[in-house]
C-alpha atoms as a PDB file:
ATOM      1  CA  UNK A   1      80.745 147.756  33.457  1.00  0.00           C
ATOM      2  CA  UNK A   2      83.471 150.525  31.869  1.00  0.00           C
ATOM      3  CA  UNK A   3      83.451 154.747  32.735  1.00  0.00           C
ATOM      4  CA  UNK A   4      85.397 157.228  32.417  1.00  0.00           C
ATOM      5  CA  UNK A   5      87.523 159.266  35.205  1.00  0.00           C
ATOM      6  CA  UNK A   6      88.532 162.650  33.991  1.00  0.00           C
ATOM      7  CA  UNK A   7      91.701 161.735  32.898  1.00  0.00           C
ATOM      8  CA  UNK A   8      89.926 159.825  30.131  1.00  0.00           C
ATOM      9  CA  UNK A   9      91.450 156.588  32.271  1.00  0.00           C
ATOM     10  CA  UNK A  10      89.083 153.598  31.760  1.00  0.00           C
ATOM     11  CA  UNK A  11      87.853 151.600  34.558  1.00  0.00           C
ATOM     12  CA  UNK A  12      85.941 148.748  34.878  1.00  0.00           C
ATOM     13  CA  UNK A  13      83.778 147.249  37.609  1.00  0.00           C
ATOM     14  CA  UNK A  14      81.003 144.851  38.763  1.00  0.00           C
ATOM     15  CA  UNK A  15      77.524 146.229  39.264  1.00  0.00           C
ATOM     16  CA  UNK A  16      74.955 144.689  41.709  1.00  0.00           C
ATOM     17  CA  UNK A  17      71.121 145.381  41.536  1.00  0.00           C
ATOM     18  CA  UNK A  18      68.171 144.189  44.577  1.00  0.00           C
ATOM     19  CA  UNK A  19      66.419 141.152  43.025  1.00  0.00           C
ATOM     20  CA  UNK A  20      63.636 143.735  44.699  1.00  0.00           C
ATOM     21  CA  UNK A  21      64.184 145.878  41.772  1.00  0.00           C
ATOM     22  CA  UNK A  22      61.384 145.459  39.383  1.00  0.00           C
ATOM     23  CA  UNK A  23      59.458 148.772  39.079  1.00  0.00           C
ATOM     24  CA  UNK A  24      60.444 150.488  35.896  1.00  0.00           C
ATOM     25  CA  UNK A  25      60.164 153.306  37.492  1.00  0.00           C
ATOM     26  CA  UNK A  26      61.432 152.449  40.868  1.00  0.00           C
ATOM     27  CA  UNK A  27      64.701 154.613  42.408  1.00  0.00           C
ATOM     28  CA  UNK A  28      67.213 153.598  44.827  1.00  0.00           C
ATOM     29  CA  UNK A  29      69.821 154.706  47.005  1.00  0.00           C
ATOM     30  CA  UNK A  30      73.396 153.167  45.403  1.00  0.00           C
ATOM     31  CA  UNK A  31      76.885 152.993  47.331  1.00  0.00           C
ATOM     32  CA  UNK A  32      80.072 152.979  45.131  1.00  0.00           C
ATOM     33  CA  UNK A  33      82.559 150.444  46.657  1.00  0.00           C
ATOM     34  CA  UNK A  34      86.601 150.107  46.517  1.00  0.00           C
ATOM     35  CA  UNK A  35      89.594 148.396  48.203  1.00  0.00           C
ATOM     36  CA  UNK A  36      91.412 147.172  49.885  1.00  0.00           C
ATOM     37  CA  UNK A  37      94.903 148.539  48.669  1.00  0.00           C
ATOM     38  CA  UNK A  38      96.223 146.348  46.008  1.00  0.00           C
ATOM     39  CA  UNK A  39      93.122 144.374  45.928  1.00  0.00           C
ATOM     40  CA  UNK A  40      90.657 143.960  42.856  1.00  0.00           C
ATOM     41  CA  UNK A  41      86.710 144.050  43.279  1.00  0.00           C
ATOM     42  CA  UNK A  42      86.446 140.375  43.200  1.00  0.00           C
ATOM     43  CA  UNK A  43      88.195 140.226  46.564  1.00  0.00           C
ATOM     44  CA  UNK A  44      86.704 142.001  49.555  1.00  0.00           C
ATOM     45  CA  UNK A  45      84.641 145.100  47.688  1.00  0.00           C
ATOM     46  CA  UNK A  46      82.983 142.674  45.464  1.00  0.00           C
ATOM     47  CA  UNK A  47      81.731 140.623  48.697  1.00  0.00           C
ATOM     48  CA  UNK A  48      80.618 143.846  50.197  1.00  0.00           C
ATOM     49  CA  UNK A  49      78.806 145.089  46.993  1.00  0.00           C
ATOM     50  CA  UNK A  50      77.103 141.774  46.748  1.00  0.00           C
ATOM     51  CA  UNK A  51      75.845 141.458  50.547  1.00  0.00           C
ATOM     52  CA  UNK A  52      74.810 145.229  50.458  1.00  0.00           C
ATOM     53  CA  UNK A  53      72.986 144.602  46.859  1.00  0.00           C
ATOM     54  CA  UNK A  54      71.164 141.997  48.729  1.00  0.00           C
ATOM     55  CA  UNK A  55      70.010 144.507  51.437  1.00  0.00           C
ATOM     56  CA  UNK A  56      67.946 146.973  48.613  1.00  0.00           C
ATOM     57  CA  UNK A  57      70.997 149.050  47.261  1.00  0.00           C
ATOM     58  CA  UNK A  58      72.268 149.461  43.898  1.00  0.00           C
ATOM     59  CA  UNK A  59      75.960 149.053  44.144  1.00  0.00           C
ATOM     60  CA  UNK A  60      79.379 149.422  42.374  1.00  0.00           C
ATOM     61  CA  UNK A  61      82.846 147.556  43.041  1.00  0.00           C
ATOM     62  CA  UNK A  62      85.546 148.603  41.267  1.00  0.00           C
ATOM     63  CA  UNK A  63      89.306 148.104  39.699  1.00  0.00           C
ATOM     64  CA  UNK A  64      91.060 151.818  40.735  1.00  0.00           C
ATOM     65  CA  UNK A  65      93.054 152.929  37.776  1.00  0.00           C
ATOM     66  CA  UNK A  66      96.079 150.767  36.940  1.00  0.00           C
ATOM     67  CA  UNK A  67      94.857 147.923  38.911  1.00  0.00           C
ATOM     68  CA  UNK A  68      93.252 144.761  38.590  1.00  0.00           C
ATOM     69  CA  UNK A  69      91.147 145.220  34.876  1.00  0.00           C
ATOM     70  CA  UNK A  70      91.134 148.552  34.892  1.00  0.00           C
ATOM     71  CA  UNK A  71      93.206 151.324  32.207  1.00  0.00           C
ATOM     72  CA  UNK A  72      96.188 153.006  32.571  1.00  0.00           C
ATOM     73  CA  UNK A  73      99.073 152.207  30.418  1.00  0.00           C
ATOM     74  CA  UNK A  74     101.559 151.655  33.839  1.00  0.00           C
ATOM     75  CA  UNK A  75     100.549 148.929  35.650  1.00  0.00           C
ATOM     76  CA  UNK A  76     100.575 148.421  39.462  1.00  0.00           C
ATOM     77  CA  UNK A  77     101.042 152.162  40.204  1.00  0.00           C
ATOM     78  CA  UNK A  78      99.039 153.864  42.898  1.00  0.00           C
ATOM     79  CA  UNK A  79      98.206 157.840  43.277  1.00  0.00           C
ATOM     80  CA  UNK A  80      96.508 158.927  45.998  1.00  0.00           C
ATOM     81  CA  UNK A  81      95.028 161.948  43.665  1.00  0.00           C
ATOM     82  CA  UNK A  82      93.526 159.435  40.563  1.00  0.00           C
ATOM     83  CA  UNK A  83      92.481 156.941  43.256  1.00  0.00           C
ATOM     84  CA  UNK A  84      90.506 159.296  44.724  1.00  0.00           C
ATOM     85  CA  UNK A  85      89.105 160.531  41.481  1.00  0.00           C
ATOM     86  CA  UNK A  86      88.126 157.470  40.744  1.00  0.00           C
ATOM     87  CA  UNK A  87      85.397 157.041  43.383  1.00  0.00           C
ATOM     88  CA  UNK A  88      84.073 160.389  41.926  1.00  0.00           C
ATOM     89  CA  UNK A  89      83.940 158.575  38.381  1.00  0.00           C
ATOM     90  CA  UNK A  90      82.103 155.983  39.734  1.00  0.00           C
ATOM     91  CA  UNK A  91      80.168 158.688  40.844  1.00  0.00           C
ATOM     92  CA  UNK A  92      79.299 159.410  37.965  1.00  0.00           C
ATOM     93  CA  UNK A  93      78.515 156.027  36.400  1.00  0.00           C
ATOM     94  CA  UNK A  94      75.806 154.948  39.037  1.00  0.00           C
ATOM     95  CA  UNK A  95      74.325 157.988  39.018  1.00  0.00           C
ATOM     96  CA  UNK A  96      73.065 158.062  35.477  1.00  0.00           C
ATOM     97  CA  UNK A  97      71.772 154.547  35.740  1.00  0.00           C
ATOM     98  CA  UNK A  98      67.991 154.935  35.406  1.00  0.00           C
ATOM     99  CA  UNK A  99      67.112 152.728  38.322  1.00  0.00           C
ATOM    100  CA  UNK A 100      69.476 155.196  40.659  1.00  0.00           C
ATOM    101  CA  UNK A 101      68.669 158.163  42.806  1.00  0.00           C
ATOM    102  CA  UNK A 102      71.366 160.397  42.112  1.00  0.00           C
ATOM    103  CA  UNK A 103      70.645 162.657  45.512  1.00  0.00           C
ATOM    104  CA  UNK A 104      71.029 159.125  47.435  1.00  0.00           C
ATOM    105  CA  UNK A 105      74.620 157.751  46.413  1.00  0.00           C
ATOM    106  CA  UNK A 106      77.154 156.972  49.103  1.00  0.00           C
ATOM    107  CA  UNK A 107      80.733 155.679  49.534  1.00  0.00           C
ATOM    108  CA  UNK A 108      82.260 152.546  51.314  1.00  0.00           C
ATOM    109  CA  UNK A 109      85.863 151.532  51.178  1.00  0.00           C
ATOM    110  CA  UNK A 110      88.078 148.973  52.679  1.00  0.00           C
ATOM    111  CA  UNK A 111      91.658 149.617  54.305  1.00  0.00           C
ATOM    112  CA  UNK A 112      93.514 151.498  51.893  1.00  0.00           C
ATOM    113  CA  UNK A 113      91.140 153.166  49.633  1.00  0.00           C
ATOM    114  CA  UNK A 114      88.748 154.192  52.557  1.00  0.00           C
ATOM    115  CA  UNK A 115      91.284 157.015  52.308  1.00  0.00           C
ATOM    116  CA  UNK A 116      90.457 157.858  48.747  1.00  0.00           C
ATOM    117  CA  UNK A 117      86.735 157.384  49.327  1.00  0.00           C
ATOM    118  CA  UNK A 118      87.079 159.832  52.572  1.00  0.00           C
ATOM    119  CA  UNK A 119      89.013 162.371  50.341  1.00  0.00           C
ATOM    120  CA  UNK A 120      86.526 161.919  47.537  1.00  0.00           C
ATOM    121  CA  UNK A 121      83.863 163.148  49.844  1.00  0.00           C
ATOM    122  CA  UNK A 122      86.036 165.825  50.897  1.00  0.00           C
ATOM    123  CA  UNK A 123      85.461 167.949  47.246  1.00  0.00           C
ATOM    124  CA  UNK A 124      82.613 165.909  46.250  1.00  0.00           C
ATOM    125  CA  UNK A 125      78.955 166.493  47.779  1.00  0.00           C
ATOM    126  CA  UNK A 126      77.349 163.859  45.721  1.00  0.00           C
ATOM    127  CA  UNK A 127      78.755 161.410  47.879  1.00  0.00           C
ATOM    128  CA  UNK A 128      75.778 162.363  50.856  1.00  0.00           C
ATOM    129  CA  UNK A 129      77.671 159.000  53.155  1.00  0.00           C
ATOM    130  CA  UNK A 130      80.405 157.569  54.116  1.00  0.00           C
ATOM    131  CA  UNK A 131      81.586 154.560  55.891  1.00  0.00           C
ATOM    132  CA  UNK A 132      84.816 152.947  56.005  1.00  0.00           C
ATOM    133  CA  UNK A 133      86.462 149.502  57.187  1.00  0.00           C
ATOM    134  CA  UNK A 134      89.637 149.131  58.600  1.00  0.00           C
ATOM    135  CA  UNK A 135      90.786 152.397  57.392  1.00  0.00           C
ATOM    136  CA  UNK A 136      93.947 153.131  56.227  1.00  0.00           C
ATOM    137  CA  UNK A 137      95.676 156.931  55.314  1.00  0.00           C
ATOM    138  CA  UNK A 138      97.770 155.959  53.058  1.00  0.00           C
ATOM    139  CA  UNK A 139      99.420 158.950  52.851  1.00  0.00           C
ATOM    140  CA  UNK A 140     100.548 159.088  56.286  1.00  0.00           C
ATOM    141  CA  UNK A 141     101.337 155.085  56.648  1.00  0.00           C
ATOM    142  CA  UNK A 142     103.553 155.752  53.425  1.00  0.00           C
ATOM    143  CA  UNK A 143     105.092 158.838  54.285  1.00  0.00           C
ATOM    144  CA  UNK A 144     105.681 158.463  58.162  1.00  0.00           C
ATOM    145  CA  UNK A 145     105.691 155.011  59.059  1.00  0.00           C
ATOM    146  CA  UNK A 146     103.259 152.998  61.877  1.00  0.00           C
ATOM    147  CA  UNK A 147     102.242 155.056  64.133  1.00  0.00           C
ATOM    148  CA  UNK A 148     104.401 157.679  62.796  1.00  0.00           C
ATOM    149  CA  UNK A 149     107.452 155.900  64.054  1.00  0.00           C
ATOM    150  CA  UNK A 150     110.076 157.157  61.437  1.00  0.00           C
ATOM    151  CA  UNK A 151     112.129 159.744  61.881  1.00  0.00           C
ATOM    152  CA  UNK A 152     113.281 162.886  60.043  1.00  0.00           C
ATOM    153  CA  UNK A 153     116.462 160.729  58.981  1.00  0.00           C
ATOM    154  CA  UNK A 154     114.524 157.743  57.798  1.00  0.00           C
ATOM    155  CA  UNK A 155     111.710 159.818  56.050  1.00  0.00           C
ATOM    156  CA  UNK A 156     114.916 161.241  54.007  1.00  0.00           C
ATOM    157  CA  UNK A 157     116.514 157.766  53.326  1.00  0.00           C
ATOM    158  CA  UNK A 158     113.502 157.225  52.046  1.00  0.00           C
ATOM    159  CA  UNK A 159     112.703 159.973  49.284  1.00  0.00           C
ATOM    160  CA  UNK A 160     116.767 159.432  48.545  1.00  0.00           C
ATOM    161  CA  UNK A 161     116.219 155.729  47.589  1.00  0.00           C
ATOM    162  CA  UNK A 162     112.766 156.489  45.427  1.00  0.00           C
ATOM    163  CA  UNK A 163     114.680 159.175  43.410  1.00  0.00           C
ATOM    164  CA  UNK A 164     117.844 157.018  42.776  1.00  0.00           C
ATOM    165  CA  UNK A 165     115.241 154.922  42.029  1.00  0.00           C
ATOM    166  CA  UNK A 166     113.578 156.953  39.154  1.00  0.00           C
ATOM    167  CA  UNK A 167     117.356 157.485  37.662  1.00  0.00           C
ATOM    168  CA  UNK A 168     117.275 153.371  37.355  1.00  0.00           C
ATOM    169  CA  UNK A 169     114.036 153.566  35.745  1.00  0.00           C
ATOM    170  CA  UNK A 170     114.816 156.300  33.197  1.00  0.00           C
ATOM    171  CA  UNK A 171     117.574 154.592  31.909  1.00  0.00           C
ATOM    172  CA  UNK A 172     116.288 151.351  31.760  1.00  0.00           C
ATOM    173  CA  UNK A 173     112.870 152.684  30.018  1.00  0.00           C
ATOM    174  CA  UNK A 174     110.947 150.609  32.583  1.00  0.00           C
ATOM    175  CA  UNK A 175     109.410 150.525  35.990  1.00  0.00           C
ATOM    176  CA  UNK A 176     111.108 148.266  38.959  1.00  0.00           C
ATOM    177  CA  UNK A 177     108.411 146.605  41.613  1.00  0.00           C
ATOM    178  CA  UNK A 178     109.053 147.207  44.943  1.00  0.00           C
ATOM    179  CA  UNK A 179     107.375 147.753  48.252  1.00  0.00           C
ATOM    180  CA  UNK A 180     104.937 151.111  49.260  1.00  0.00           C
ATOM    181  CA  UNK A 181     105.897 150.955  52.553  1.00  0.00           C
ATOM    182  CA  UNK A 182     109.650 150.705  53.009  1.00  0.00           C
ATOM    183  CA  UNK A 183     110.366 149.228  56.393  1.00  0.00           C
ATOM    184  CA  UNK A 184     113.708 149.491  57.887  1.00  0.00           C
ATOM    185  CA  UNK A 185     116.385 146.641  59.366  1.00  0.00           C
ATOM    186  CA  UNK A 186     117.742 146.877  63.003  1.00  0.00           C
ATOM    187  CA  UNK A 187     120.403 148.449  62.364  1.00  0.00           C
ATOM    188  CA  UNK A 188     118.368 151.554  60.554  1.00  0.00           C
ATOM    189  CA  UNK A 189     118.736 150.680  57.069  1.00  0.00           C
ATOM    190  CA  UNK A 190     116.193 150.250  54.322  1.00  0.00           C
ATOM    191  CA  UNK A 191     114.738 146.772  53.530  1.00  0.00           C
ATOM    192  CA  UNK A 192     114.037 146.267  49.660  1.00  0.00           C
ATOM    193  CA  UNK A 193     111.929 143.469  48.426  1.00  0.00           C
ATOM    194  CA  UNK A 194     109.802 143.527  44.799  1.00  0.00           C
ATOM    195  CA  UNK A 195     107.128 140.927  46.474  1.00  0.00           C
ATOM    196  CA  UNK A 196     104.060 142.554  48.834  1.00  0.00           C
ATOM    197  CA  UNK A 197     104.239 139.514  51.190  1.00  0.00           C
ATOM    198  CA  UNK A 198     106.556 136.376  51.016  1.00  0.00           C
ATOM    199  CA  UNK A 199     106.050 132.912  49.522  1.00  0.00           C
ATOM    200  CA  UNK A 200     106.384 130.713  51.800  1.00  0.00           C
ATOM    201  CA  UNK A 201     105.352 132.752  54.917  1.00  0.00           C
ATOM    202  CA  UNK A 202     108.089 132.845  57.109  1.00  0.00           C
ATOM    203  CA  UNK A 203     108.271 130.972  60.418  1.00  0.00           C
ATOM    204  CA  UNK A 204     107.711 133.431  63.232  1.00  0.00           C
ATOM    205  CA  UNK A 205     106.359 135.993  61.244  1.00  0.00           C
ATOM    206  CA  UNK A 206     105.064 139.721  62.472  1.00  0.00           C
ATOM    207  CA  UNK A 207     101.303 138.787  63.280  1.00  0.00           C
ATOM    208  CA  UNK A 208     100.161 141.373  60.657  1.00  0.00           C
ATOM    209  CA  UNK A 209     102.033 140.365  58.013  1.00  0.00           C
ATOM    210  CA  UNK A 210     100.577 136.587  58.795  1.00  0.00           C
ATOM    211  CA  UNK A 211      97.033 138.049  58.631  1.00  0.00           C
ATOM    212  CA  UNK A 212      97.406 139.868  55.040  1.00  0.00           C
ATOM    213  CA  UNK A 213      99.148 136.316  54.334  1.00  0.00           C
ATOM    214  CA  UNK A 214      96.280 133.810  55.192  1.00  0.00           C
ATOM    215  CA  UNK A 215      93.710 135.985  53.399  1.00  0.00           C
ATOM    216  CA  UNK A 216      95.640 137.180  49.669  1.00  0.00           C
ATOM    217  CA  UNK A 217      97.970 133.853  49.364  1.00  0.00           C
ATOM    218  CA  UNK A 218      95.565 131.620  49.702  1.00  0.00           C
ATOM    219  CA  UNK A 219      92.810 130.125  48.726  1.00  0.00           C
ATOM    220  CA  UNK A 220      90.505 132.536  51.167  1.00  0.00           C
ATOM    221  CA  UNK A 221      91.502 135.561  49.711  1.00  0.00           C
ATOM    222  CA  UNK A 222      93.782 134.940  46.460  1.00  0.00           C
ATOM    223  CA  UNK A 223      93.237 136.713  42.886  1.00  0.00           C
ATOM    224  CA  UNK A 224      96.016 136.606  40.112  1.00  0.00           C
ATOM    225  CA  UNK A 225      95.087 140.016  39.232  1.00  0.00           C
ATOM    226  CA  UNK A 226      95.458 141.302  42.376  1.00  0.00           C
ATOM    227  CA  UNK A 227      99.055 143.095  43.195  1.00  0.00           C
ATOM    228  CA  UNK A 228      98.597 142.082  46.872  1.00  0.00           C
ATOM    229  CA  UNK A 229      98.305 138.288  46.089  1.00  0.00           C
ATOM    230  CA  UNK A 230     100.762 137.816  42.955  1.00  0.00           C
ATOM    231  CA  UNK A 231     103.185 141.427  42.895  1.00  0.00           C
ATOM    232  CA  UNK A 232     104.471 144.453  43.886  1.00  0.00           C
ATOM    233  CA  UNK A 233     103.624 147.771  43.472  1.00  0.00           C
ATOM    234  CA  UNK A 234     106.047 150.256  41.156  1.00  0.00           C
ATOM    235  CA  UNK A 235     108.759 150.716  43.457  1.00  0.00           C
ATOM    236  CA  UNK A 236     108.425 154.679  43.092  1.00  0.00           C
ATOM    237  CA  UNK A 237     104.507 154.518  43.960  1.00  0.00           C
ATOM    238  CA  UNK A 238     105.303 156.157  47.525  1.00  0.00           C
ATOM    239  CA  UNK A 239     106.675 159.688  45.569  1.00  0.00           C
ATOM    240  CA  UNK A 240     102.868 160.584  45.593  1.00  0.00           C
ATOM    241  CA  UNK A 241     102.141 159.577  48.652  1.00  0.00           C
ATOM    242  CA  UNK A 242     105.104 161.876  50.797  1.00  0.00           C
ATOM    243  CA  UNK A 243     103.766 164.728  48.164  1.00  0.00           C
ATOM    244  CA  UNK A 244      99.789 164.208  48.635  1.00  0.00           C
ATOM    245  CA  UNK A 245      98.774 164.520  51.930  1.00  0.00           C
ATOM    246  CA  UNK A 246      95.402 162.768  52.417  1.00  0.00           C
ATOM    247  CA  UNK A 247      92.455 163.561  55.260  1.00  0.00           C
ATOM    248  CA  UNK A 248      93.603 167.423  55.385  1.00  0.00           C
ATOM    249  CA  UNK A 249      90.186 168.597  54.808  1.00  0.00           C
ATOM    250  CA  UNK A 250      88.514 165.701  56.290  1.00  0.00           C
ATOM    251  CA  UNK A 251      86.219 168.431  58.143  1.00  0.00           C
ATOM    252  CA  UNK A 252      84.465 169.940  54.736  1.00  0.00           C
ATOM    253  CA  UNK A 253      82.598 165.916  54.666  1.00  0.00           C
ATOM    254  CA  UNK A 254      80.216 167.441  57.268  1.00  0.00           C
ATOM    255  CA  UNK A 255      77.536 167.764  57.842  1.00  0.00           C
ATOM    256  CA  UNK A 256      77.492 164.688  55.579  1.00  0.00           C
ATOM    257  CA  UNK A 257      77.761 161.810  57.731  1.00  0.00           C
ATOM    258  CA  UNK A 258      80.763 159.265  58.599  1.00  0.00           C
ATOM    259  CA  UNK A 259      80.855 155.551  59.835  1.00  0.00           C
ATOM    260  CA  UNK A 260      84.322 154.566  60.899  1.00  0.00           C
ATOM    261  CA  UNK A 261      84.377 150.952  61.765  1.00  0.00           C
ATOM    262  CA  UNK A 262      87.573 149.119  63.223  1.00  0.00           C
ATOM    263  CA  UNK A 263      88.415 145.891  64.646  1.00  0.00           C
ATOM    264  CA  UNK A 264      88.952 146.448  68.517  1.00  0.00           C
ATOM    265  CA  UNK A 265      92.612 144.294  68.089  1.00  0.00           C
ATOM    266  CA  UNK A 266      93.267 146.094  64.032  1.00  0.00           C
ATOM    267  CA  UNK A 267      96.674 147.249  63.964  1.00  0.00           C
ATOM    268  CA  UNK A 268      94.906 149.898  62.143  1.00  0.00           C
ATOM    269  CA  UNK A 269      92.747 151.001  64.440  1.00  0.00           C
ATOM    270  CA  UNK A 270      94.062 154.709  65.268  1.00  0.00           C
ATOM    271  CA  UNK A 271      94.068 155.514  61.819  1.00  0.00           C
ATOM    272  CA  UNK A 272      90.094 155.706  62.264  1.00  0.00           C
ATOM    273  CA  UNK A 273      90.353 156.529  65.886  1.00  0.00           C
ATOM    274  CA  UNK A 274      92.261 159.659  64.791  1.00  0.00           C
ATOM    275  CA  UNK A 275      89.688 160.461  61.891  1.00  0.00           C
ATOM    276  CA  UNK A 276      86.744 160.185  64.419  1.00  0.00           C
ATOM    277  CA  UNK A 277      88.362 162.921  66.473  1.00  0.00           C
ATOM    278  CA  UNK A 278      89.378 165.423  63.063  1.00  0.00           C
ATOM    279  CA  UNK A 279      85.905 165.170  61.649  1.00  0.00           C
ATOM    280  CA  UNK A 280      82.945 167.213  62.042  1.00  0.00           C
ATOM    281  CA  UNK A 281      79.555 166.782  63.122  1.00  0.00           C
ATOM    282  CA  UNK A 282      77.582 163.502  62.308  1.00  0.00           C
ATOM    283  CA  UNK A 283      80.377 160.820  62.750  1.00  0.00           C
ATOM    284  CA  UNK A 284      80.469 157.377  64.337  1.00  0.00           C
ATOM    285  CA  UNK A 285      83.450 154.876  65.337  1.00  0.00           C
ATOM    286  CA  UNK A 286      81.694 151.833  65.460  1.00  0.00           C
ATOM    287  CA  UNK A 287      84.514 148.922  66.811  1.00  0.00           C
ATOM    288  CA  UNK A 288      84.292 145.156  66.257  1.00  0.00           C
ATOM    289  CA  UNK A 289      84.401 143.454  69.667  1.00  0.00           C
ATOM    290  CA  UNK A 290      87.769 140.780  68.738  1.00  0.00           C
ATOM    291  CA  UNK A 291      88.437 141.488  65.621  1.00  0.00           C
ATOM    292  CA  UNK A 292      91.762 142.669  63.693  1.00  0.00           C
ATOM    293  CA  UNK A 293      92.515 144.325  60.413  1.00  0.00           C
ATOM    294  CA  UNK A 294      92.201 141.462  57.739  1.00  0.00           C
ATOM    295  CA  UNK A 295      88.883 140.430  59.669  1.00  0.00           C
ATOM    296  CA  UNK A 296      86.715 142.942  58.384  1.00  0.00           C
ATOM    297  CA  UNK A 297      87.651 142.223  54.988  1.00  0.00           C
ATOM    298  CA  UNK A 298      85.740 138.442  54.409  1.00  0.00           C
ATOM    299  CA  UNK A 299      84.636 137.519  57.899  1.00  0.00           C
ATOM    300  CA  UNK A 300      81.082 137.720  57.609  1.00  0.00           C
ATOM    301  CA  UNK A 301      80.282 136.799  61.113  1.00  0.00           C
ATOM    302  CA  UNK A 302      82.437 139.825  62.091  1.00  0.00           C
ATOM    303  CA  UNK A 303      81.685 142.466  59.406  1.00  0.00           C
ATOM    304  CA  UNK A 304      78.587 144.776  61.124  1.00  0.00           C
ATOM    305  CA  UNK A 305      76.870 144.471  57.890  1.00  0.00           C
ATOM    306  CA  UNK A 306      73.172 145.049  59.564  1.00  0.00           C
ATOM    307  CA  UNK A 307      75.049 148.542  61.301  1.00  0.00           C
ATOM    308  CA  UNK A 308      76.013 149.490  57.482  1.00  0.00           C
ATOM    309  CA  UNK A 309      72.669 148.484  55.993  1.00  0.00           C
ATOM    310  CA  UNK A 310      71.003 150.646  58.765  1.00  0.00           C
ATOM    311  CA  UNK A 311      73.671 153.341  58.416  1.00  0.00           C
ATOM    312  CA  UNK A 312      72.898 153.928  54.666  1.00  0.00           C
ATOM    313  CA  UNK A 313      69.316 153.249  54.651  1.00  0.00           C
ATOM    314  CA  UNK A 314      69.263 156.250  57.760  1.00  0.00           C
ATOM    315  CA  UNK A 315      71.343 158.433  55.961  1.00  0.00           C
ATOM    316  CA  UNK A 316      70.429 158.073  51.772  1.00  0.00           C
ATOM    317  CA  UNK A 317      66.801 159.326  52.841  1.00  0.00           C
END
């Protein structure tokens, strides 16, 4: 399937229909579906569409602009402003299908893009739910580190390399790879690398770089159009991301409601933790008893999908 997002950027995406569907005339709540970060819809969005379209909705996994097969003439580029557009644009795909009730569409998202989907919702009442998997604010993981941890300093090493880094690009008419989160050495300074994860995986590595290794480098989780499992990012990407901060109107979602749902040992875990407590009315944090991050992307056994079905079904009335 191929829409439009207001910037006239084509996108492409799977769509997945209830064998239950047979009335002509027969409506039905849909649910648009992106992410992870750097992840196309035949990885974890695509499993989520498919298991949801099995439990009566109508749903829609996408490629977010410059990703995966999706348009937009730079490749492997993220913006927290057209990524969030782009749930809107799927938006408004679904909802002029003619088995689709336009006044029940909701949102889910994985990691990264639950942060677009939240944001979508934040200027966009069409989306009446939303629920969310190991979220992610990308904005604030970008611009300030885990948990926040960089400092003042760091945060300005930072912006200093990415704008050297645009002088590079402008004269060589291209754009460099490089990572969206730019971690830092022991001794303070940057670490630069134009590969998401590492190939092989090194011997004592961090736990959660392990994790997002066993699930997009191999045979679990890998897609060669995915920039997780094959690339890099651009290596400017993060500009965006210090400049667009994400979640600041989280409250204007309610009275529309919110499913937050988080492994109880995801690294990630306060990023919906802290959501739960900025949001209005009609939220829930719903955590996976021993489960981390990368879990809730293909573990079946793990992912709450009967607390989503019931979610939606209770909410896309």
């Amino acid at each position: 399937m191929q829409f439009k997002n207001r910037y006239g950027i084509t996108l492409v995406g799977d769509l997945y229909q209830p064998k239950s569907l047979q009335q002509e005339h027969q409506s039905s709540a849909a649910l648009v579906l992106g992410g992870p970060f750097g992840a196309v819809k035949e990885q974890s969005s695509g499993l989520y569409a498919q298991t949801l379209a099995e439990r009566g909705f109508i749903t829609l996994a996408f490629d977010s602009s410059f990703t995966g097969e999706s348009g937009g003439d730079v490749r492997n580029v993220a913006s927290p402003d057209i990524h969030t557009e782009d749930f809107s644009a799927a938006v408004d795909y679904i909802g002029l299908l003619p088995h689709v009730d336009r006044n029940r569409i909701g949102a889910m998202a994985i990691c990264g893009l639950s942060g677009m989907a939240l944001t979508a919702a934040t200027s966009d009442s069409r989306i009446k739910a939303v629920a969310t998997a190991s979220m992610y604010d990308m904005s604030r993981s970008i611009s300030r580190g885990y948990h926040d941890s960089y400092t003042l300093d760091q945060r300005h090493q930072i912006i200093d390399y990415l704008s050297q880094q645009r002088w590079n690009d402008a004269a060589q008419g291209n754009f460099a790879t490089g990572l969206h989160e730019i971690p830092f050495d022991e001794q303070g300074q940057l670490i630069k690398s134009d590969k998401l994860l590492p190939d092989p995986l090194p011997i004592n590595a961090n736990p959660v770089m392990a994790a997002f290794f066993m699930y997009y480098k191999t045979t679990r989780g890998f897609h060669p159009r995915s920039i997780n499992s094959t690339t890099a990012w651009t290596a400017t990407t993060s500009m965006s991301f210090f400049a667009f901060p994400m979640m600041s109107q989280i409250a204007m979602i309610a009275p529309r409601p919110i499913l937050l749902i988080a492994g109880e040992n995801a690294h990630s875990r306060y990023y919906s933790e802290d959501i739960y407590r900025l949001a209005g009315q009609s939220k829930e944090l719903f955590i996976v008893p021993e489960a981390d991050h990368v879990d809730l992307y293909d573990q079946v056994e793990k992912i709450p999908f009967d607390h989503i079905e019931k979610f939606f079904k209770t909410h896309l009335i």
